[in-house]
C-alpha atoms as a PDB file:
ATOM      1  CA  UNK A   1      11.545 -61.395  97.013  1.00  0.00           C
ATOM      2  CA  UNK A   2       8.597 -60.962  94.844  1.00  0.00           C
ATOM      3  CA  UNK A   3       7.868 -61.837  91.548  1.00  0.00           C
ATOM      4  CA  UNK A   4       6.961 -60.146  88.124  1.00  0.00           C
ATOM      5  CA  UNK A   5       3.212 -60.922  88.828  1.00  0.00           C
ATOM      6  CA  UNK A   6       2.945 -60.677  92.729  1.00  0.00           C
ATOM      7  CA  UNK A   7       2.573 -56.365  93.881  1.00  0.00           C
ATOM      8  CA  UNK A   8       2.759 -54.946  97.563  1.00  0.00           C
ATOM      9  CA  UNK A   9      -0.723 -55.627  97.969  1.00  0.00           C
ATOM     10  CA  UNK A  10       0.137 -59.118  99.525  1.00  0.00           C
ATOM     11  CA  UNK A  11       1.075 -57.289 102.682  1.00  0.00           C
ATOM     12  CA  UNK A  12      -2.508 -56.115 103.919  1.00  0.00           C
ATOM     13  CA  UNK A  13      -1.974 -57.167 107.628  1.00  0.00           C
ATOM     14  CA  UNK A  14      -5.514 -58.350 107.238  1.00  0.00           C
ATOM     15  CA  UNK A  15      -6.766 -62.115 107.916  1.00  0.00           C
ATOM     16  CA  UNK A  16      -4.901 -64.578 105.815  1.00  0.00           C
ATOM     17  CA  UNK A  17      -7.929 -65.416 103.659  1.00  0.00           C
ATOM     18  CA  UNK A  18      -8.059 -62.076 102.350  1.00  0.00           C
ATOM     19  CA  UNK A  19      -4.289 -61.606 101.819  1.00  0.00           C
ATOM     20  CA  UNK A  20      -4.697 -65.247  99.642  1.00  0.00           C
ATOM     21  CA  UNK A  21      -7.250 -63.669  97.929  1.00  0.00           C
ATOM     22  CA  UNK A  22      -5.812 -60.305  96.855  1.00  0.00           C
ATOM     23  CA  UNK A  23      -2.769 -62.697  96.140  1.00  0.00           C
ATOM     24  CA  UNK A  24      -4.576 -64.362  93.195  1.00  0.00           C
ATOM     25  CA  UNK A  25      -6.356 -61.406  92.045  1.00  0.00           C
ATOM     26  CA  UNK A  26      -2.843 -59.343  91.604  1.00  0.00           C
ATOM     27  CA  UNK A  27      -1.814 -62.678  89.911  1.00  0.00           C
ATOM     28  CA  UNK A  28      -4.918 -63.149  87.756  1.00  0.00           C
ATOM     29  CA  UNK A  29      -4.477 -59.012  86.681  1.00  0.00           C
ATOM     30  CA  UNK A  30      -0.604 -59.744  86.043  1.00  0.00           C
ATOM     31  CA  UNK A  31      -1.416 -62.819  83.935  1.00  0.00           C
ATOM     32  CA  UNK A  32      -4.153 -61.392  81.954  1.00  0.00           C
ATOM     33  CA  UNK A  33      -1.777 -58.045  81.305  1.00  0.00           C
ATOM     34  CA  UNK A  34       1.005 -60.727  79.959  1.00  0.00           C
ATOM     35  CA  UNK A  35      -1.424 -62.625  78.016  1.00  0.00           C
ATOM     36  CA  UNK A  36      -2.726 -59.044  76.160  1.00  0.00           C
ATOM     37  CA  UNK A  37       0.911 -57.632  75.870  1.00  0.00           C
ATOM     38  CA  UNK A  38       2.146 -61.095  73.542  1.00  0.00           C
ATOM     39  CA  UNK A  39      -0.780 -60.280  71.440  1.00  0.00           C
ATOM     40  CA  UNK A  40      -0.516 -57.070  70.748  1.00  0.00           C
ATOM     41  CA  UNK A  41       3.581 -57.073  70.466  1.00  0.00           C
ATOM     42  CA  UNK A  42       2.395 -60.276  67.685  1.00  0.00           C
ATOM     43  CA  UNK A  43       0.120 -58.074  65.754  1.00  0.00           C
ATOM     44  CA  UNK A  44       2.688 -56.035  63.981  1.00  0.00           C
ATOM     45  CA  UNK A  45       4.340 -59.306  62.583  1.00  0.00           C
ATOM     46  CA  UNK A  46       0.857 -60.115  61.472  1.00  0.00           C
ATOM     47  CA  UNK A  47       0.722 -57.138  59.524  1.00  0.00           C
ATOM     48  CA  UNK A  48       4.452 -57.412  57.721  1.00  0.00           C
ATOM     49  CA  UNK A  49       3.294 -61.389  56.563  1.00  0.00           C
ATOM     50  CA  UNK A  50       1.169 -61.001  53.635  1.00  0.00           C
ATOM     51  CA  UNK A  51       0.330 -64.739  52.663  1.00  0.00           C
ATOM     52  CA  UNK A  52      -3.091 -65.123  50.597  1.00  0.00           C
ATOM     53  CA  UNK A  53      -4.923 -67.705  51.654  1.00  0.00           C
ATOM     54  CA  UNK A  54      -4.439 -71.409  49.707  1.00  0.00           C
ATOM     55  CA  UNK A  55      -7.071 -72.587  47.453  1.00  0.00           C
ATOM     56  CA  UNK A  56      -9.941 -74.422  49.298  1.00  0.00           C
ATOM     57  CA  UNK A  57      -9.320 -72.623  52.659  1.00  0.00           C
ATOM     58  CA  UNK A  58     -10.507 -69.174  51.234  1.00  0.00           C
ATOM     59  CA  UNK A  59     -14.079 -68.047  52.243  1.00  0.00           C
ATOM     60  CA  UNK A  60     -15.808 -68.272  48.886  1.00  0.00           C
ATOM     61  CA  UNK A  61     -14.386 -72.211  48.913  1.00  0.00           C
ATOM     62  CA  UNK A  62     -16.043 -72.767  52.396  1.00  0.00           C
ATOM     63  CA  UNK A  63     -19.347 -71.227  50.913  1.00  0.00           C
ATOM     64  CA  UNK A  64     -18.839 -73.161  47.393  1.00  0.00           C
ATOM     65  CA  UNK A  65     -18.980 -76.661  49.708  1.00  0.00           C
ATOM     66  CA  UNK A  66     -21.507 -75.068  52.170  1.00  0.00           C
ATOM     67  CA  UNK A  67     -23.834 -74.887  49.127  1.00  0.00           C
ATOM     68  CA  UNK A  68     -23.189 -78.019  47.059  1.00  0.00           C
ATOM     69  CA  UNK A  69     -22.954 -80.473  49.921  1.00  0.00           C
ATOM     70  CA  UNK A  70     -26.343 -79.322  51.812  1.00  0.00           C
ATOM     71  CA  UNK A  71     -28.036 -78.630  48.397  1.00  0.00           C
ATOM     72  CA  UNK A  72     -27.395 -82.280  47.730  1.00  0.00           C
ATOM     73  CA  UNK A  73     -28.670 -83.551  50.706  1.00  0.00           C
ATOM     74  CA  UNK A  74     -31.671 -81.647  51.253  1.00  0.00           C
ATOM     75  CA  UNK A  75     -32.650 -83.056  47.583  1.00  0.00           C
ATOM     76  CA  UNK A  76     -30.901 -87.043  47.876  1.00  0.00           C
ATOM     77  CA  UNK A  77     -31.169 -87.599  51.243  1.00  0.00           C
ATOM     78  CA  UNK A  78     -33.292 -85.488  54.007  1.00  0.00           C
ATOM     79  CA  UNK A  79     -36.947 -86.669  52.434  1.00  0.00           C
ATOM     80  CA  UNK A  80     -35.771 -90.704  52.536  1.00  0.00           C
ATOM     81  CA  UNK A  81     -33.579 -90.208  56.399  1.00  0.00           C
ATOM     82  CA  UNK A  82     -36.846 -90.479  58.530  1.00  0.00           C
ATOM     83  CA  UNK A  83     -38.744 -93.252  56.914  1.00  0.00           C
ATOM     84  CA  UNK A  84     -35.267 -95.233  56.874  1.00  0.00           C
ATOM     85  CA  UNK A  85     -35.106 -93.945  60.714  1.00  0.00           C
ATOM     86  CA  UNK A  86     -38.329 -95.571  62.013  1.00  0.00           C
ATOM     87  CA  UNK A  87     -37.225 -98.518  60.228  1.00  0.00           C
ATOM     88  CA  UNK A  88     -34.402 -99.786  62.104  1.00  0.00           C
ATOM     89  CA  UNK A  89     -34.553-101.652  65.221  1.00  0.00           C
ATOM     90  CA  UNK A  90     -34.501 -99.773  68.560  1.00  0.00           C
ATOM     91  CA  UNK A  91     -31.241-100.709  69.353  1.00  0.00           C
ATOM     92  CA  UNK A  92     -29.532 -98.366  67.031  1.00  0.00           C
ATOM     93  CA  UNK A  93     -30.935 -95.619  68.287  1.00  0.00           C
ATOM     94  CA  UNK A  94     -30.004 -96.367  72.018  1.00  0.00           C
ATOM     95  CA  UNK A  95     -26.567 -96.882  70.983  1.00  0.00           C
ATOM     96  CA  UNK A  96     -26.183 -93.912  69.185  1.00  0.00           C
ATOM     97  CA  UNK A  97     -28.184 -91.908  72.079  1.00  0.00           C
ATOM     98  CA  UNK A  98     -24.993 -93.223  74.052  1.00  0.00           C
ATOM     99  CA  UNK A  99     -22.545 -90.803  72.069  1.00  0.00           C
ATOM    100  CA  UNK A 100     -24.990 -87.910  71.200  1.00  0.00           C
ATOM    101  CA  UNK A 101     -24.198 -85.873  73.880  1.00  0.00           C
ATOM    102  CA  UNK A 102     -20.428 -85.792  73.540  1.00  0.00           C
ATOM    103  CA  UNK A 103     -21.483 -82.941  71.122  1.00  0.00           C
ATOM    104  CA  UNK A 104     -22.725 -81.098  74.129  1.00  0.00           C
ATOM    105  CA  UNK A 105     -20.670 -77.684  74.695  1.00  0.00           C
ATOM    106  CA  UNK A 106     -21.120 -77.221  78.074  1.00  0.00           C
ATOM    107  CA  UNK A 107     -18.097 -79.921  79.553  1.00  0.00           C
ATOM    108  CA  UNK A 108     -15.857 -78.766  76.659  1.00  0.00           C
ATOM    109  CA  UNK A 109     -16.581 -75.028  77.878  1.00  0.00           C
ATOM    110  CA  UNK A 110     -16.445 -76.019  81.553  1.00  0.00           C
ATOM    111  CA  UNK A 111     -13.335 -77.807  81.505  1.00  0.00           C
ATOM    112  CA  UNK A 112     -11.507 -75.715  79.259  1.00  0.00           C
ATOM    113  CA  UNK A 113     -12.702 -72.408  81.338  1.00  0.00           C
ATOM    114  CA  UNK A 114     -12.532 -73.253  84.254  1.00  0.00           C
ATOM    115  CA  UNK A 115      -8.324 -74.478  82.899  1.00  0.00           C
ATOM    116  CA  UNK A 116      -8.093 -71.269  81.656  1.00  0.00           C
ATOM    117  CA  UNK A 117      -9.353 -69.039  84.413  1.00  0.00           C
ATOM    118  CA  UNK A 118      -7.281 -71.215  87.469  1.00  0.00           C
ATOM    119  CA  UNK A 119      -3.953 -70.769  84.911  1.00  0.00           C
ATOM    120  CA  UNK A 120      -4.823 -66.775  85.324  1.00  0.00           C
ATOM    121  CA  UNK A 121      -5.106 -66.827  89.029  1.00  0.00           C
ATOM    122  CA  UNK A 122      -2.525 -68.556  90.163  1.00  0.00           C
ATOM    123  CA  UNK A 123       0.616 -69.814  87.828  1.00  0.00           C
ATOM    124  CA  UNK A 124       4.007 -67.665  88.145  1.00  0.00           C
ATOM    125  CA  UNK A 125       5.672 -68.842  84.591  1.00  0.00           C
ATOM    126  CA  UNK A 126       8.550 -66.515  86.363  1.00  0.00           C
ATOM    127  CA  UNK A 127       9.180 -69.125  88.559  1.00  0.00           C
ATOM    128  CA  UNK A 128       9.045 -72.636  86.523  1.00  0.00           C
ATOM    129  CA  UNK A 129      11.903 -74.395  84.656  1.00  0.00           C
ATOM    130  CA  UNK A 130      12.447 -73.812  80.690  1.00  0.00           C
ATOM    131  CA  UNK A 131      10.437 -77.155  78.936  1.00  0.00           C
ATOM    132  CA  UNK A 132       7.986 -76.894  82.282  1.00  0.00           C
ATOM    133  CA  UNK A 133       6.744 -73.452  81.700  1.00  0.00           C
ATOM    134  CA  UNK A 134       6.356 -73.816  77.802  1.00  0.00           C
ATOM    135  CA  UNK A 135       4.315 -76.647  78.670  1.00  0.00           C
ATOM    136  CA  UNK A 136       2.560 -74.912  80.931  1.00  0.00           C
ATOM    137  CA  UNK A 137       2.406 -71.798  78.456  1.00  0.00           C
ATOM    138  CA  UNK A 138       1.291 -74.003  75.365  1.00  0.00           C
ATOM    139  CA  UNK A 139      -1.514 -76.149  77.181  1.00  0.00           C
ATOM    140  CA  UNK A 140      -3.363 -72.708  78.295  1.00  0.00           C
ATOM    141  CA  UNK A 141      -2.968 -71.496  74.544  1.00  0.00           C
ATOM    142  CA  UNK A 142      -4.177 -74.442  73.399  1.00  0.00           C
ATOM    143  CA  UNK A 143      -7.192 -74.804  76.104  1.00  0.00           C
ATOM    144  CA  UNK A 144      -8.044 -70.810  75.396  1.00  0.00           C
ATOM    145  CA  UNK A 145      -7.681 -71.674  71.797  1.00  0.00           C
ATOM    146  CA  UNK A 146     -10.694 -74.719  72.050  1.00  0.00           C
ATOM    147  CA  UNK A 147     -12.623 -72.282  74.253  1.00  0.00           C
ATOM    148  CA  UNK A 148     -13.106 -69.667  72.088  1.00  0.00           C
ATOM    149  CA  UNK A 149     -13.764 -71.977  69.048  1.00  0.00           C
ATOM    150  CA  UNK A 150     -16.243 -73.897  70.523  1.00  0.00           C
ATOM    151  CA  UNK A 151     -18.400 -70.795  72.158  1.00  0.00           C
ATOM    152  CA  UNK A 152     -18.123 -68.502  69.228  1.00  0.00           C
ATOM    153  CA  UNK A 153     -19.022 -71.363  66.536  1.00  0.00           C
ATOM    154  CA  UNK A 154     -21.637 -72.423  69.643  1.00  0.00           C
ATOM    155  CA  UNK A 155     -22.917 -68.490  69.414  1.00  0.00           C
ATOM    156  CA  UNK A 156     -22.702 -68.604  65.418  1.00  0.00           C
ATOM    157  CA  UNK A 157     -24.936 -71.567  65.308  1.00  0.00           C
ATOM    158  CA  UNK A 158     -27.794 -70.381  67.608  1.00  0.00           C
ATOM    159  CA  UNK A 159     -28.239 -67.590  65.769  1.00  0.00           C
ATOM    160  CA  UNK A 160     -28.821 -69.051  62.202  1.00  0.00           C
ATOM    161  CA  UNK A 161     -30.980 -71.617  64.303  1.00  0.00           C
ATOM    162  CA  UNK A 162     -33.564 -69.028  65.514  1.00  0.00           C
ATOM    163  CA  UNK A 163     -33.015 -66.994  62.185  1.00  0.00           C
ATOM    164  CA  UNK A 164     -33.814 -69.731  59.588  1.00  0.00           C
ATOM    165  CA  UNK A 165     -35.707 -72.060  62.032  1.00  0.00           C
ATOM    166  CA  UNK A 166     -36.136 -74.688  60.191  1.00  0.00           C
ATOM    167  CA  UNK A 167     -38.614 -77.870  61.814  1.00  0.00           C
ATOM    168  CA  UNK A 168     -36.771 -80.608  63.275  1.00  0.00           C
ATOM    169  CA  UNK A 169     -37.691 -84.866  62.181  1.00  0.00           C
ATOM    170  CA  UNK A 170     -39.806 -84.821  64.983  1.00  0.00           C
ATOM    171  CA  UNK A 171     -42.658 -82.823  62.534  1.00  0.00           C
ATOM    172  CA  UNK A 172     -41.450 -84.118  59.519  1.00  0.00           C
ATOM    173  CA  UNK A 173     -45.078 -86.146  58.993  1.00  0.00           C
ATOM    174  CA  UNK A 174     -46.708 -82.725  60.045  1.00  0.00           C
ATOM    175  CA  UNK A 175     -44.755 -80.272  57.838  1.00  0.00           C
ATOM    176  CA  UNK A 176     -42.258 -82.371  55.841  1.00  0.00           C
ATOM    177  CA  UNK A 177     -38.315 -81.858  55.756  1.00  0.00           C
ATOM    178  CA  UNK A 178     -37.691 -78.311  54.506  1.00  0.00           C
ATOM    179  CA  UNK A 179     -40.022 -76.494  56.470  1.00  0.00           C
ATOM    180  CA  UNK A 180     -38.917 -73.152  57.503  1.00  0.00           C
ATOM    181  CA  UNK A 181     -40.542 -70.749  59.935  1.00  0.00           C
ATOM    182  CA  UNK A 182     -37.748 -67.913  60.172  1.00  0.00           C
ATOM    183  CA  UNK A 183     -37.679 -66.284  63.414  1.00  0.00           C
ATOM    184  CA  UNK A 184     -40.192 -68.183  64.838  1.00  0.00           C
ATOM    185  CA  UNK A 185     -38.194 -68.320  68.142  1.00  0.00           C
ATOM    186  CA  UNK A 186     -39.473 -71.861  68.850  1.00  0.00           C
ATOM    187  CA  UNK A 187     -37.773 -75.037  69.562  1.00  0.00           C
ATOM    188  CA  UNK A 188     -39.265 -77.348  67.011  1.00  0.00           C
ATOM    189  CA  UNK A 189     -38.360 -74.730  64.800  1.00  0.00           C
ATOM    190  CA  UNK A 190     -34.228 -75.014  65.010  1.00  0.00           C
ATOM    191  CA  UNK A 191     -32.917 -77.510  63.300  1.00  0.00           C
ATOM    192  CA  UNK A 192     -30.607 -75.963  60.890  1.00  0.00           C
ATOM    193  CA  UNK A 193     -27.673 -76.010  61.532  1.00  0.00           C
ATOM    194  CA  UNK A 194     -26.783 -78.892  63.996  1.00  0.00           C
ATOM    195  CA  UNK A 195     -25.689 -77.249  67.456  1.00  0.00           C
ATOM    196  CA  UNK A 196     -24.012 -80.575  68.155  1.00  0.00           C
ATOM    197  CA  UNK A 197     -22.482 -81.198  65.513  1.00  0.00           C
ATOM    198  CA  UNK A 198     -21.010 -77.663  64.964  1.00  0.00           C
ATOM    199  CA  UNK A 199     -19.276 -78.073  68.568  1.00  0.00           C
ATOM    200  CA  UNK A 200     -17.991 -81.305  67.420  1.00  0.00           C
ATOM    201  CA  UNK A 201     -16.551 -80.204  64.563  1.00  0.00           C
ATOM    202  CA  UNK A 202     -14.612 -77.187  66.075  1.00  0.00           C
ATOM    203  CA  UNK A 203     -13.352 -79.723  69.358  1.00  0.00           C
ATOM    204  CA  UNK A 204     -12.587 -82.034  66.558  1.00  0.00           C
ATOM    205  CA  UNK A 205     -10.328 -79.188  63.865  1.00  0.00           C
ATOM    206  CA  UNK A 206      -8.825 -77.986  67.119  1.00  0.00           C
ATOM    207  CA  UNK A 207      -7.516 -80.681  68.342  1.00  0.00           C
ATOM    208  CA  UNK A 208      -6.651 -82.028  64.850  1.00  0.00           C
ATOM    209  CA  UNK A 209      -4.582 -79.263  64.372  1.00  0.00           C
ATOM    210  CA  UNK A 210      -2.882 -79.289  67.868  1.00  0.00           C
ATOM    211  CA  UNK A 211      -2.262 -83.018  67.503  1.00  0.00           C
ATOM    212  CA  UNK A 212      -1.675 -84.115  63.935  1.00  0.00           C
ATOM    213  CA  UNK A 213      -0.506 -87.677  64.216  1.00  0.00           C
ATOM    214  CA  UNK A 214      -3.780 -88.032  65.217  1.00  0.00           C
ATOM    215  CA  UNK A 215      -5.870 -86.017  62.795  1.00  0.00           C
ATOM    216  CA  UNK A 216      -7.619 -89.491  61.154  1.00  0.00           C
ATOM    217  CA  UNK A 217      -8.265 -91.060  64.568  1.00  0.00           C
ATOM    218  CA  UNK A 218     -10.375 -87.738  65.602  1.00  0.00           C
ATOM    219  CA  UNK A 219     -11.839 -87.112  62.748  1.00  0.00           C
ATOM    220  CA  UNK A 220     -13.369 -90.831  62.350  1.00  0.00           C
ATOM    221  CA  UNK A 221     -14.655 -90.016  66.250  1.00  0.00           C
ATOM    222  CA  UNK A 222     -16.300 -86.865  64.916  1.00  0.00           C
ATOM    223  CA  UNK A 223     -17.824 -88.202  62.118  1.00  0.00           C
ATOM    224  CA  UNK A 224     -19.442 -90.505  64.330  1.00  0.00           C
ATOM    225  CA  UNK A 225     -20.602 -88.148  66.997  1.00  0.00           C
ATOM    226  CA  UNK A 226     -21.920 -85.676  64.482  1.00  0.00           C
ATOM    227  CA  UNK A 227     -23.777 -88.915  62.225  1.00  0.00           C
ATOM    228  CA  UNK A 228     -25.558 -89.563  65.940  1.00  0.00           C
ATOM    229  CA  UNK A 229     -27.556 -86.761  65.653  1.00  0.00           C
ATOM    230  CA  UNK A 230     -29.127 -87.935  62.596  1.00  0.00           C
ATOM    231  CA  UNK A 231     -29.841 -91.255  64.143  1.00  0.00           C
ATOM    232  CA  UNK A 232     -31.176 -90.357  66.978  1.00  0.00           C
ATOM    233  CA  UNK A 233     -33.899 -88.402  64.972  1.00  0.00           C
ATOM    234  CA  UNK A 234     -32.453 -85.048  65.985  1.00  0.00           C
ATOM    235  CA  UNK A 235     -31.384 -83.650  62.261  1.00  0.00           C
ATOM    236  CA  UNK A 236     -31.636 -84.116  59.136  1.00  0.00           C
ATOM    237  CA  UNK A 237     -28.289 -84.591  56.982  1.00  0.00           C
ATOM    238  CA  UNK A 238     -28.162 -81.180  55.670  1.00  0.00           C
ATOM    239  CA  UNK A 239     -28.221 -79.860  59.047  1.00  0.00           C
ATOM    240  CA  UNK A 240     -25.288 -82.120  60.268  1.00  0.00           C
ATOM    241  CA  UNK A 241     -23.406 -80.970  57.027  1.00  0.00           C
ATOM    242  CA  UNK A 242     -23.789 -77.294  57.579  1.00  0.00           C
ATOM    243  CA  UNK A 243     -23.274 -77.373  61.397  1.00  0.00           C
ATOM    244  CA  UNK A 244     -19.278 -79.604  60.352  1.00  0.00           C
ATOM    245  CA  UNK A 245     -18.756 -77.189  57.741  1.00  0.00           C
ATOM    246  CA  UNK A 246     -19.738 -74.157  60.327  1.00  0.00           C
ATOM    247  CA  UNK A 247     -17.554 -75.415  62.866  1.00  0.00           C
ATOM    248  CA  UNK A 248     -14.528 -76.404  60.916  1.00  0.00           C
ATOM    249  CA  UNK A 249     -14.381 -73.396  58.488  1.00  0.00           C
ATOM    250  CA  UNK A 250     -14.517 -70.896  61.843  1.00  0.00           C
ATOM    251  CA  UNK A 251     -12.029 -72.813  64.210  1.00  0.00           C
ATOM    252  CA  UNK A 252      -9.790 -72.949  61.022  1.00  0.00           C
ATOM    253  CA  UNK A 253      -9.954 -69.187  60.763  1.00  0.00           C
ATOM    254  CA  UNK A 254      -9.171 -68.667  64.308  1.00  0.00           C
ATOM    255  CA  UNK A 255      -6.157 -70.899  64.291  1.00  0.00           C
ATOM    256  CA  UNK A 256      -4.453 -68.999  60.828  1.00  0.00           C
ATOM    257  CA  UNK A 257      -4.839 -65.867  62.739  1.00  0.00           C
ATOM    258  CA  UNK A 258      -3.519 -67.177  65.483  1.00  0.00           C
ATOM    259  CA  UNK A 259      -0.324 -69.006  62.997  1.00  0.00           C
ATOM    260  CA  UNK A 260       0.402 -65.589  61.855  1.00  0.00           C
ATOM    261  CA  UNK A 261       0.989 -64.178  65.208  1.00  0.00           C
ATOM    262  CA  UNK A 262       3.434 -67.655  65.938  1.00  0.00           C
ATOM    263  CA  UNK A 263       0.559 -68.288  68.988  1.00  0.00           C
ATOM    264  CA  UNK A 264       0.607 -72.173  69.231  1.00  0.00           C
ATOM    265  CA  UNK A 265       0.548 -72.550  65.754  1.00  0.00           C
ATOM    266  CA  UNK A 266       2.957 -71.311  62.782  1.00  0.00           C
ATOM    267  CA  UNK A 267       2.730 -71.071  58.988  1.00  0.00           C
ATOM    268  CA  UNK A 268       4.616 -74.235  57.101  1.00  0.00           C
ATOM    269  CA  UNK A 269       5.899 -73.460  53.412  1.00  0.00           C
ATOM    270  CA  UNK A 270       3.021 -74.874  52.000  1.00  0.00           C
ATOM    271  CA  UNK A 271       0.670 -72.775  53.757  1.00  0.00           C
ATOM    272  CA  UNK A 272      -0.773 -75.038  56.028  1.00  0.00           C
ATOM    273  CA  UNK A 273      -0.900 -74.518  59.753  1.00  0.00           C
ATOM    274  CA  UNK A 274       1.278 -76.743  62.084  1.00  0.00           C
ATOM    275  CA  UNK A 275       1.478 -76.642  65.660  1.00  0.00           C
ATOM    276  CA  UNK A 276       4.531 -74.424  66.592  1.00  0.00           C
ATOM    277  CA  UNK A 277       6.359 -77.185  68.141  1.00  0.00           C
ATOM    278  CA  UNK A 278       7.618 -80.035  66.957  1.00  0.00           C
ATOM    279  CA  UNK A 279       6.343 -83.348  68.184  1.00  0.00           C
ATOM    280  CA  UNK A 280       9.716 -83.949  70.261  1.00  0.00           C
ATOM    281  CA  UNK A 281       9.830 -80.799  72.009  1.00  0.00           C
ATOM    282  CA  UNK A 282       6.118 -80.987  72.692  1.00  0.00           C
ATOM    283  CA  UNK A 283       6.823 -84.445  74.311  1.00  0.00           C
ATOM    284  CA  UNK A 284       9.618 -83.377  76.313  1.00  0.00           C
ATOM    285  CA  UNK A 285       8.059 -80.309  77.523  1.00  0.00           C
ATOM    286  CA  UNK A 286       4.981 -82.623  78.789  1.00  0.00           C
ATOM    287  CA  UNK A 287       7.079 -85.377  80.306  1.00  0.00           C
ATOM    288  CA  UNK A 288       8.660 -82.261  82.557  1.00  0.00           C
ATOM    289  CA  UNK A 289       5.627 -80.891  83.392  1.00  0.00           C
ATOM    290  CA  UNK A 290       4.207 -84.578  84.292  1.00  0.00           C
ATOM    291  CA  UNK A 291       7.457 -85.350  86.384  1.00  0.00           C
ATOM    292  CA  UNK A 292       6.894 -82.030  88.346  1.00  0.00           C
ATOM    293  CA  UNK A 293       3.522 -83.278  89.083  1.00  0.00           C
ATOM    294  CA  UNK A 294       4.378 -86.572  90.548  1.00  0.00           C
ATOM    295  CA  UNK A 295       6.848 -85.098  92.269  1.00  0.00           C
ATOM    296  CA  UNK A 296       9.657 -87.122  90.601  1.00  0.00           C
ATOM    297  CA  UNK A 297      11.578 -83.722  89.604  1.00  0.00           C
ATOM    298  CA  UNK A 298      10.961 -80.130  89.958  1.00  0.00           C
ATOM    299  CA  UNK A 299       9.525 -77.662  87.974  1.00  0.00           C
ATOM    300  CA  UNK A 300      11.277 -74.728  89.706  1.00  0.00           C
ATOM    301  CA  UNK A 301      13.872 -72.542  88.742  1.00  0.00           C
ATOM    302  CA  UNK A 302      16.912 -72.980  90.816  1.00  0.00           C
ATOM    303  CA  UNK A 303      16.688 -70.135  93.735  1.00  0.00           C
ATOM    304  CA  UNK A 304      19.194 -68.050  93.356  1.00  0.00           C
ATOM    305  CA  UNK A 305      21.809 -66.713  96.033  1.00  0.00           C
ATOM    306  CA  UNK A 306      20.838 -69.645  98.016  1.00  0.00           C
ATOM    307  CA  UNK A 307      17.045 -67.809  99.131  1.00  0.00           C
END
């Protein structure tokens, strides 16, 4: 008896290997076709919800703090950041050097892909138990949800590097802190904004929204992984405060559209965007899934007709 995702082509008569592996591509085409068909079938209550965005999450708010906070500190505090730099001990900047690289795409993308592509290939939702395959069905959301934040705002960021290419601390004594060399396509040259901190401020909005008991405790994490790149010499301020701003204002973009379409996330009253379970049934639907994988209960649907 076959499932929704599984066709005749598992019946090859050819060597195992290659049955397993037109198996998984079947499942990975079924899965993606599932994933496209609750988007689209979403869109249409996207269009019927007309809900204007709240003061201070509308564009022209994001570019109103863009511009005050980085005009302030390119003017208060990039000129006085290296001198103060060069004169603390060593040992601050080895300890921040520790926690730099948590800003680092590359294990967020890796991690989260790699989730996200194995999900496609080989889970059967068809077959799993109710609060197991929400679970399920929720973490890849979620997972595809930091994914896409963190490359896009990644992608974003690279470009206004090489565009504006502004010199990095290192040439501050050469060419002083608001040096710009637009499209200069060089290294030295790409400063503004913060790469690192842009990825840690999308990681840190997505997973603030997805878990918002513990909003404060990430974002006190994030402030100090993004502040690392200033100590280690990396950035100036004002690059660190565009890159946050860059990363938050995009990742909280891409989870309204994805709270109008009632895609992990919903609309509360108040306009703000919640996580569309509540923190009970998000529990519950974990602890299953956890059980099933320690093999202390199963995740399965009962078989029916005895097969």
């Amino acid at each position: 008896m076959t499932d929704g995702f599984e066709t005749g082509g598992m019946d090859t008569g050819g060597p195992g290997w290659k049955r397993r592996l037109v198996a998984v591509r079947e499942r990975f085409l079924g899965n993606w076709r599932r994933v496209r068909t609750v988007i689209a079938n979403r869109r249409r209550r996207a269009e019927r919800l007309h809900d204007p965005l709240p003061a201070g999450q509308r564009p022209q708010d994001f570019l109103a703090i863009l511009l005050l906070t980085v005009g302030i500190a390119v003017v208060l505090a990039d000129i006085p950041t290296y001198p103060w730099l060069r004169s603390l001990p060593p040992g601050y900047r080895e300890a921040f050097a520790a926690i730099t690289d948590l800003g680092k795409a590359n294990w967020i993308l890796w991690s989260t892909g790699l989730f996200c592509l194995g999900y496609l290939a080989f889970a059967d939702l068809s077959r799993l138990a109710g609060r197991a395959r929400m679970a399920m069905a929720m973490t890849w959301t979620y997972a595809a949800f930091i994914f896409y934040t963190v490359a896009l705002t990644g992608i974003l960021s690279l470009i206004f590097k090489w565009i504006l290419g502004r010199a990095r601390p290192k040439l501050y004594e050469q060419v002083g802190p608001i040096a710009f060399d637009p499209f200069v396509f060089n290294g030295a040259y790409t400063s503004f904004p913060s790469g690192h901190s842009t990825t840690v401020a999308a990681l840190a909005t997505a997973l603030a929204l997805i878990f918002p008991t513990w909003r404060w405790l990430i974002i006190v994490a994030a402030f100090w992984a993004a502040f690392s790149r200033i100590m280690v010499g990396a950035h100036y301020p004002s690059d660190v405060i565009a890159g946050t701003l860059l990363g938050m204002t995009v990742t909280l973009f891409c989870a309204r559209w994805m709270a109008r379409r009632r895609l992990g996330f919903t609309l509360a009253p108040n306009g703000s965007i919640v996580p569309i379970l509540n923190q009970r049934s998000a529990a519950l639907s974990l602890r299953a899934l956890w059980r099933a994988l320690l093999g202390r209960s199963s995740a399965l649907r009962p078989a029916k007709g005895g097969e």
